[in-house]
C-alpha atoms as a PDB file:
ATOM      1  CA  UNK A   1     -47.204  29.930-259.218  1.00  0.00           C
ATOM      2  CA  UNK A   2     -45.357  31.425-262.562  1.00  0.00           C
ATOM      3  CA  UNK A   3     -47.964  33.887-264.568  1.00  0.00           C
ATOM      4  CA  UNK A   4     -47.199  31.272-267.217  1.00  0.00           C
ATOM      5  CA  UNK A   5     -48.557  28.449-265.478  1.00  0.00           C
ATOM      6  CA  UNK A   6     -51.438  30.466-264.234  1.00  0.00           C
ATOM      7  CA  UNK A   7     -52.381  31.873-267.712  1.00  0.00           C
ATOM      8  CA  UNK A   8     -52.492  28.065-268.597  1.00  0.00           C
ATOM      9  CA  UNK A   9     -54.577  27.139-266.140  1.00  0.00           C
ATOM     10  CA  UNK A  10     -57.340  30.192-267.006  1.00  0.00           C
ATOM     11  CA  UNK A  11     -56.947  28.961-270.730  1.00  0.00           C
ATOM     12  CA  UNK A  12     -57.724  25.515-269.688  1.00  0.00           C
ATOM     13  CA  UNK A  13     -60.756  26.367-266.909  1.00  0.00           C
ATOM     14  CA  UNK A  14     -62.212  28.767-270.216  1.00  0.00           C
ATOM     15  CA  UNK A  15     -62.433  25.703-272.701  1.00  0.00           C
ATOM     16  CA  UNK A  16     -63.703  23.473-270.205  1.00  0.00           C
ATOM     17  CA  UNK A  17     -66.251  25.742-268.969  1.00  0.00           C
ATOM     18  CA  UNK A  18     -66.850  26.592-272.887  1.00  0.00           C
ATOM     19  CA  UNK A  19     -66.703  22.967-273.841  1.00  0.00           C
ATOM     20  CA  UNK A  20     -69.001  21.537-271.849  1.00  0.00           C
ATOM     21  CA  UNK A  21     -72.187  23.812-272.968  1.00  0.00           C
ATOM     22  CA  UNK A  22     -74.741  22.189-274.255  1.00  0.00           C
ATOM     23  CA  UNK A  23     -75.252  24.244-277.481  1.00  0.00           C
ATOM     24  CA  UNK A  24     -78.723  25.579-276.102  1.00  0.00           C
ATOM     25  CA  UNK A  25     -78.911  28.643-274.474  1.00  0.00           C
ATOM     26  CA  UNK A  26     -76.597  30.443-272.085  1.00  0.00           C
ATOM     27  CA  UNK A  27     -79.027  29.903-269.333  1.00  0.00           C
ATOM     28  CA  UNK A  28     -78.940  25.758-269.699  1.00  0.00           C
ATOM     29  CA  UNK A  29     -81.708  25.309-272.000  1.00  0.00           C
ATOM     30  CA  UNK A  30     -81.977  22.763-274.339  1.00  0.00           C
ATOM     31  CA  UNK A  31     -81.730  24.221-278.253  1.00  0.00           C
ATOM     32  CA  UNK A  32     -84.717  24.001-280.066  1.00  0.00           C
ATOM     33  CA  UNK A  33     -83.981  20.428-281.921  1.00  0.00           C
ATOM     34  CA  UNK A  34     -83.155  19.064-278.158  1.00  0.00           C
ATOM     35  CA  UNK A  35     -86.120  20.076-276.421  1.00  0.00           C
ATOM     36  CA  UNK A  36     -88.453  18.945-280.296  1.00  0.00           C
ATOM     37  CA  UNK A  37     -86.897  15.602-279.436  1.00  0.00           C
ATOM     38  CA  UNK A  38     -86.672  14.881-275.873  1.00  0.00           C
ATOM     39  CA  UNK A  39     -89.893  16.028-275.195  1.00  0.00           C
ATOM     40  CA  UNK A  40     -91.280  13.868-278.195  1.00  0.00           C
ATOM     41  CA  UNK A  41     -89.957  10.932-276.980  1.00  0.00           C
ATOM     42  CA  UNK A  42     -91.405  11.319-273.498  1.00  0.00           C
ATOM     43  CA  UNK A  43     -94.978  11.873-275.146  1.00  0.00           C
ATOM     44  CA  UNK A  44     -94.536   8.435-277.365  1.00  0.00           C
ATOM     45  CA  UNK A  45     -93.104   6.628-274.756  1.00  0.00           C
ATOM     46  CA  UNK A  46     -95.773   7.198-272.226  1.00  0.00           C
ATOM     47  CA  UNK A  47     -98.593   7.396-275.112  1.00  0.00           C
ATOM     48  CA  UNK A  48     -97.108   3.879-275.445  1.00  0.00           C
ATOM     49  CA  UNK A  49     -96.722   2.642-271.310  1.00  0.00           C
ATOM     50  CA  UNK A  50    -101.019   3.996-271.470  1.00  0.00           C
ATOM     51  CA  UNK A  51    -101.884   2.139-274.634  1.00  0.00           C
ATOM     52  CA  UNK A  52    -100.172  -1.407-273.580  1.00  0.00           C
ATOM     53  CA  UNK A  53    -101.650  -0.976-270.341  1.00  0.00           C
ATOM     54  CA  UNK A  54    -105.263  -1.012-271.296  1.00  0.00           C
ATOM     55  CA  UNK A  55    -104.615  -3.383-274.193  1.00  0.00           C
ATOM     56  CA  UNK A  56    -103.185  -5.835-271.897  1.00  0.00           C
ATOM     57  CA  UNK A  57    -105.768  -5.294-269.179  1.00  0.00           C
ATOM     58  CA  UNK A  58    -108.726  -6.370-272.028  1.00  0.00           C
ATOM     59  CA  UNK A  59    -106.807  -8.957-273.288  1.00  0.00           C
ATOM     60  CA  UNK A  60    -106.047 -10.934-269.986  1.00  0.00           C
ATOM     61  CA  UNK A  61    -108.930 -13.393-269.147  1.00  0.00           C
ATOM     62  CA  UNK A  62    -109.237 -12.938-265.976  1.00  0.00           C
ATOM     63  CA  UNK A  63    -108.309  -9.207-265.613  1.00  0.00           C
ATOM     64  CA  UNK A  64    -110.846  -8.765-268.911  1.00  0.00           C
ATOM     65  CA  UNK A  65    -113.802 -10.530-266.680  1.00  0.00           C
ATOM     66  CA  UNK A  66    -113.032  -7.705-264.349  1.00  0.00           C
ATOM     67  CA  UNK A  67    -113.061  -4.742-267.017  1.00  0.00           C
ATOM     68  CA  UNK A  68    -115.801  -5.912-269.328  1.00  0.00           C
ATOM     69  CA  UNK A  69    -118.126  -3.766-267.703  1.00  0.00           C
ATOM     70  CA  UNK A  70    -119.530  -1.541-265.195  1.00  0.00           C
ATOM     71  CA  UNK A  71    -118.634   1.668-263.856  1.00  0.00           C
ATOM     72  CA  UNK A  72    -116.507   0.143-261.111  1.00  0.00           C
ATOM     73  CA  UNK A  73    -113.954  -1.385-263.352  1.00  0.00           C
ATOM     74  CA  UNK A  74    -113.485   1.322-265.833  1.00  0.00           C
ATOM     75  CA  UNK A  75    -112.693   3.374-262.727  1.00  0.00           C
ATOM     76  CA  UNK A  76    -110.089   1.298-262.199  1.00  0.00           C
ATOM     77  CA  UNK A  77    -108.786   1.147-265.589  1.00  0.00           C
ATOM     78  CA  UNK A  78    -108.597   5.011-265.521  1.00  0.00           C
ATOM     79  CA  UNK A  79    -106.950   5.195-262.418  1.00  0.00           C
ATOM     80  CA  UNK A  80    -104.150   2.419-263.215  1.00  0.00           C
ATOM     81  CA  UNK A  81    -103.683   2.763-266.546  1.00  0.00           C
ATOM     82  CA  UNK A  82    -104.601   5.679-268.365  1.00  0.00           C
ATOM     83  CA  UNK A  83    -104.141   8.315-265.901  1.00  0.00           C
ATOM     84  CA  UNK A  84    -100.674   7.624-264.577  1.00  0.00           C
ATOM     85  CA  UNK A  85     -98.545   7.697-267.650  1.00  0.00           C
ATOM     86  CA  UNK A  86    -100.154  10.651-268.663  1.00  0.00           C
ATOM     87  CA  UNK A  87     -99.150  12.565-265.261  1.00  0.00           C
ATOM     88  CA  UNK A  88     -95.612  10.936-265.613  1.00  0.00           C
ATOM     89  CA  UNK A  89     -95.673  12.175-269.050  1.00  0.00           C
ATOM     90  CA  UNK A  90     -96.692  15.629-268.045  1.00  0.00           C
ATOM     91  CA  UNK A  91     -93.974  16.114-264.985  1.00  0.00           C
ATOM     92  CA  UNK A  92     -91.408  14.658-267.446  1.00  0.00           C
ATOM     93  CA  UNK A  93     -92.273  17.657-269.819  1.00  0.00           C
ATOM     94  CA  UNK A  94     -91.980  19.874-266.891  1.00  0.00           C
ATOM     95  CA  UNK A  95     -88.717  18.258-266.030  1.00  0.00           C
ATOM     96  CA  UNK A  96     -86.876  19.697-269.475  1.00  0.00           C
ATOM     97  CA  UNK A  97     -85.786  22.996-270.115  1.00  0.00           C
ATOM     98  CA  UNK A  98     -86.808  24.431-273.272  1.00  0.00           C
ATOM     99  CA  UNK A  99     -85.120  27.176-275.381  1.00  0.00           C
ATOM    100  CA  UNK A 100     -85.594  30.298-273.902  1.00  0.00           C
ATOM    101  CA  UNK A 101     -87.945  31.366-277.175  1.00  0.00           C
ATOM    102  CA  UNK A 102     -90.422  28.397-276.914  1.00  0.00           C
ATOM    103  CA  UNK A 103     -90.057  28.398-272.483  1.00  0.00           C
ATOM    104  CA  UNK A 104     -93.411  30.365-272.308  1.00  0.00           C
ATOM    105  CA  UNK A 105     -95.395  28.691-274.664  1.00  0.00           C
ATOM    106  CA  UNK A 106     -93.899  25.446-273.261  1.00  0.00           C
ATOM    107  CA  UNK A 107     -94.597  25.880-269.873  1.00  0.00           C
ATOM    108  CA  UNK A 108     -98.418  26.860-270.770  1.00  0.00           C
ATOM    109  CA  UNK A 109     -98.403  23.308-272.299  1.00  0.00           C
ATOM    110  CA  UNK A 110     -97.653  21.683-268.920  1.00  0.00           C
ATOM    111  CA  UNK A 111     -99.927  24.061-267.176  1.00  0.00           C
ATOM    112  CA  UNK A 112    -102.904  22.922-269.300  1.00  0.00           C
ATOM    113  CA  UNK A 113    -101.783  19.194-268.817  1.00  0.00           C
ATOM    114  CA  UNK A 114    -101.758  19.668-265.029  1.00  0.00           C
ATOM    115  CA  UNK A 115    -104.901  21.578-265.492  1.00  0.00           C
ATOM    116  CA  UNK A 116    -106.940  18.993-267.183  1.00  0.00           C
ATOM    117  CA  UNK A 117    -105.381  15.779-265.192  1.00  0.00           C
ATOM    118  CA  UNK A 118    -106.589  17.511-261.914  1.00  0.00           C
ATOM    119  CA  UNK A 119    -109.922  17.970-263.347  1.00  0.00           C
ATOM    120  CA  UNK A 120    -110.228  14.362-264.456  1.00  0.00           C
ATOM    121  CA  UNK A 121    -108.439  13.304-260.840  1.00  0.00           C
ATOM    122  CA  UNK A 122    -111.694  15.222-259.141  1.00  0.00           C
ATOM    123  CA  UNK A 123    -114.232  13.664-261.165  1.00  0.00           C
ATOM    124  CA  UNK A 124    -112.959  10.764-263.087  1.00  0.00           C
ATOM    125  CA  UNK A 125    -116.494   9.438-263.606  1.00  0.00           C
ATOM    126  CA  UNK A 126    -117.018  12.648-266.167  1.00  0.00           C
ATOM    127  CA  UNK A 127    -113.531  11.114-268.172  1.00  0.00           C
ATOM    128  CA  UNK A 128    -116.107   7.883-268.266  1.00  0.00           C
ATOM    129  CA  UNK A 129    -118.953  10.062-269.668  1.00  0.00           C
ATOM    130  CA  UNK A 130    -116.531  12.046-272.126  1.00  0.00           C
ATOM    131  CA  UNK A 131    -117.227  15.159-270.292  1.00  0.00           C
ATOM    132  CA  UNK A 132    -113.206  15.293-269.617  1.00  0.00           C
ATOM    133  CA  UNK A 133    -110.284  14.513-270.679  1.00  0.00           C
ATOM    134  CA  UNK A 134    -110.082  15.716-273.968  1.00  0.00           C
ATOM    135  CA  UNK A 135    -106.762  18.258-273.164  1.00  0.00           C
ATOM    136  CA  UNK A 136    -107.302  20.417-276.135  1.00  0.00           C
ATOM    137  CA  UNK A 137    -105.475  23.650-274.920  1.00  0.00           C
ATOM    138  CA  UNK A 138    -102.293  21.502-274.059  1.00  0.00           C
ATOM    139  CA  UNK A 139    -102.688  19.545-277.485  1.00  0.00           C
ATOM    140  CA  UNK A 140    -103.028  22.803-279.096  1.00  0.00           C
ATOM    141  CA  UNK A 141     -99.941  24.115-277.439  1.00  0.00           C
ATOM    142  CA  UNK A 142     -97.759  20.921-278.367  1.00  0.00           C
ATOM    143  CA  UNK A 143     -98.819  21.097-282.089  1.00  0.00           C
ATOM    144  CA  UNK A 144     -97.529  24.698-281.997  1.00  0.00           C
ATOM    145  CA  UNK A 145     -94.451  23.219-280.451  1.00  0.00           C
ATOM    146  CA  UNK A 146     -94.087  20.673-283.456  1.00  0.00           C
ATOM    147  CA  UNK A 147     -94.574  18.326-280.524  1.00  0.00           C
ATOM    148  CA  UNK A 148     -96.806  15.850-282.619  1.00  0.00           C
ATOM    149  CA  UNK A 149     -96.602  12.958-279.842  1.00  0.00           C
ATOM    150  CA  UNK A 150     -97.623  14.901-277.624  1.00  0.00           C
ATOM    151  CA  UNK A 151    -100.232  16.645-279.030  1.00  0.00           C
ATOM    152  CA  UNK A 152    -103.262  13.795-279.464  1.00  0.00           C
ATOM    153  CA  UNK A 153    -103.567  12.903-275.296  1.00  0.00           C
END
């Protein structure tokens, strides 16, 4: 191979390896408007998959006979409906990679999701009784992420 053809080929490896950078950091993050986005999405999409769910569970006859009362069925509304977008939600968060300045703060978030979903998983009747659930260190977190979706769970 002719040092001119293999000076090419380094000039063309460079701008591809250049090129195809994401513009967050070096390490594969996503920049700051990426990660604001992304993870704001996943939060109103799943806010979204939680609040259909239950709507549609009151609003179908005979699923509503089921769910009008008693312990028993708001279990089950919990455990179908509420709870599952809301750990989706929380390993999609998980999932992105924020900038490097907002990774600590952003992994805390997820922490304190996990945190309070395995709290309400052990004892969902206290979710029932409004003992649980609230996640106010992880909503805290997202609104100091300007992560407004995600930060009324």
């Amino acid at each position: 191979m002719s040092r001119g053809v293999f000076i090419s080929l380094v000039g063309v490896l460079a701008v591809l390896v250049v090129g195809g950078c994401g513009g967050g950091d070096d390490d594969g993050s996503l920049t700051q408007a990426e990660y604001k986005e992304q993870a704001s999405e996943i939060c109103s999409n799943r806010q979204r998959e939680k609040s259909e769910g239950i709507e549609a569970a009151f609003s179908n006859p005979k699923k509503a006979q089921i769910t009008g009362q008693g312990v028993k069925a708001q279990l089950e509304i919990f455990n179908e409906l509420a709870l599952p977008p809301i750990v989706t939600m929380t390993e999609e968060l998980d999932a992105l990679e924020p900038p490097s300045n907002q990774a600590k703060k952003a992994e805390a978030m997820v922490v304190a999701f996990e945190d309070e979903i395995k709290k309400m998983e052990a004892d969902p009747k206290a979710v029932l009784n409004g003992d649980l659930g609230d996640f106010v260190e992880a909503n805290k977190l997202a609104r100091e992420l300007s992560l407004k979706p995600c930060s009324g769970i």
